[in-house]
Protein backbone atom coordinates (compact mmCIF):
# COMPACT_ATOMS: atom_id res chain seq x y z
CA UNK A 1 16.28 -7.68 -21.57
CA UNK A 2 13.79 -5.51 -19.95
CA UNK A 3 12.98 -5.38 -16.23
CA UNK A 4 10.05 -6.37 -17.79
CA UNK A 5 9.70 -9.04 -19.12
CA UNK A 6 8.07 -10.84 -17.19
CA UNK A 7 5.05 -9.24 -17.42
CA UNK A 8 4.82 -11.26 -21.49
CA UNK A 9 4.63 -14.30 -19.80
CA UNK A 10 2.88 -13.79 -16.33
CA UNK A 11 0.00 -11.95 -14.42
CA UNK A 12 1.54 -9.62 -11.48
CA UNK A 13 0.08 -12.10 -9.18
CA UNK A 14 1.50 -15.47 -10.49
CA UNK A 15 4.94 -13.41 -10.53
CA UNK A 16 4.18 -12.37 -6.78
CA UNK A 17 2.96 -16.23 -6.43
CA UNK A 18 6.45 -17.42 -7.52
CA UNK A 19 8.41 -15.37 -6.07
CA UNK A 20 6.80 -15.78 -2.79
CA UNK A 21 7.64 -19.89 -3.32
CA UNK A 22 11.42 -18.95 -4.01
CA UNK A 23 11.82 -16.95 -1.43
CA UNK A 24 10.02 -19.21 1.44
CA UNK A 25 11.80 -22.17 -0.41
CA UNK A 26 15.62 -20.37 0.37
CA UNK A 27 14.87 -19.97 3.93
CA UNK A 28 16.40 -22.30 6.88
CA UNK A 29 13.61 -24.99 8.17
CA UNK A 30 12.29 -23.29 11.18
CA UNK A 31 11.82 -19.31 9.22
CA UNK A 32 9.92 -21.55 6.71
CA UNK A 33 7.37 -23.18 8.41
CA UNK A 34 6.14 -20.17 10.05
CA UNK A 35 6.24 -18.25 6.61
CA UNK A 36 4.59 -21.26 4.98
CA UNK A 37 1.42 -20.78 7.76
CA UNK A 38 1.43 -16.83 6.83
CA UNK A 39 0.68 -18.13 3.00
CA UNK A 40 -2.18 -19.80 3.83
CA UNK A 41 -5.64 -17.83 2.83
CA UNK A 42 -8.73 -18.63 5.41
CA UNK A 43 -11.82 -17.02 4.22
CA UNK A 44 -14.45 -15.78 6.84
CA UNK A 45 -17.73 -13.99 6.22
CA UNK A 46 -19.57 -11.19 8.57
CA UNK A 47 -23.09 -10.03 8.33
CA UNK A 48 -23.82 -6.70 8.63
CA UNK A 49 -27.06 -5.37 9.35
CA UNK A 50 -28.20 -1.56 10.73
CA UNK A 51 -24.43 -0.68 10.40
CA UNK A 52 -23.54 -3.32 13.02
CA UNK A 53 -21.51 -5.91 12.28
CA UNK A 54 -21.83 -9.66 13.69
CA UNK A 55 -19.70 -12.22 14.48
CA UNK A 56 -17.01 -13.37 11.77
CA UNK A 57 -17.55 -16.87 10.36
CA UNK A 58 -14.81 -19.00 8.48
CA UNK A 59 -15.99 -20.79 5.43
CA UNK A 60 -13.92 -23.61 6.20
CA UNK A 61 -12.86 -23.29 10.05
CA UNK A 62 -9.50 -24.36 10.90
CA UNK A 63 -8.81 -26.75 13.29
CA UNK A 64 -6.60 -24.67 15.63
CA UNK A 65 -8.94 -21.13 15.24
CA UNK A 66 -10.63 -19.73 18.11
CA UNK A 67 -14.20 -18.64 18.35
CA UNK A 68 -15.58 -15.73 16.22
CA UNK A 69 -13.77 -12.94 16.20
CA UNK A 70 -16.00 -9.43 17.04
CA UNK A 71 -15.91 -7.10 14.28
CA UNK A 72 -13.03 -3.96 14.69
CA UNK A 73 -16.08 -1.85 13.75
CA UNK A 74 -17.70 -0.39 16.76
């Protein structure tokens, strides 16, 4: 069997996806929880206008996030 083979049956990213789960699901309680939180995806927004960027927005805000962020561009 090749290396692979996997690639016949999944996309790169639902192997990644898996592989991620089995490896979060081996580790001891307290390790995953805190790589459980890293696997979640926020999505914010910034709008940019005359090169400057403005203040970061979250599509759906989290309850524990702080304010905007300022954009790393200066």
């Amino acid at each position: 069997m090749s290396s692979a083979t996997w690639r016949n049956v999944f996309t790169y990213n639902k192997y990644t996806q898996i592989a991620a789960r089995a490896l979060r699901a081996s580790l001891k309680e307290e390790e995953r929880v805190v790589a459980e939180k890293r696997g979640m995806t926020m999505l914010r927004y910034q709008r940019w206008e005359n090169g400057q960027g403005g203040p970061q927005t979250y599509l759906v805000p989290p309850a524990d996030a702080p304010a905007a962020k300022k954009s790393a561009a200066v």
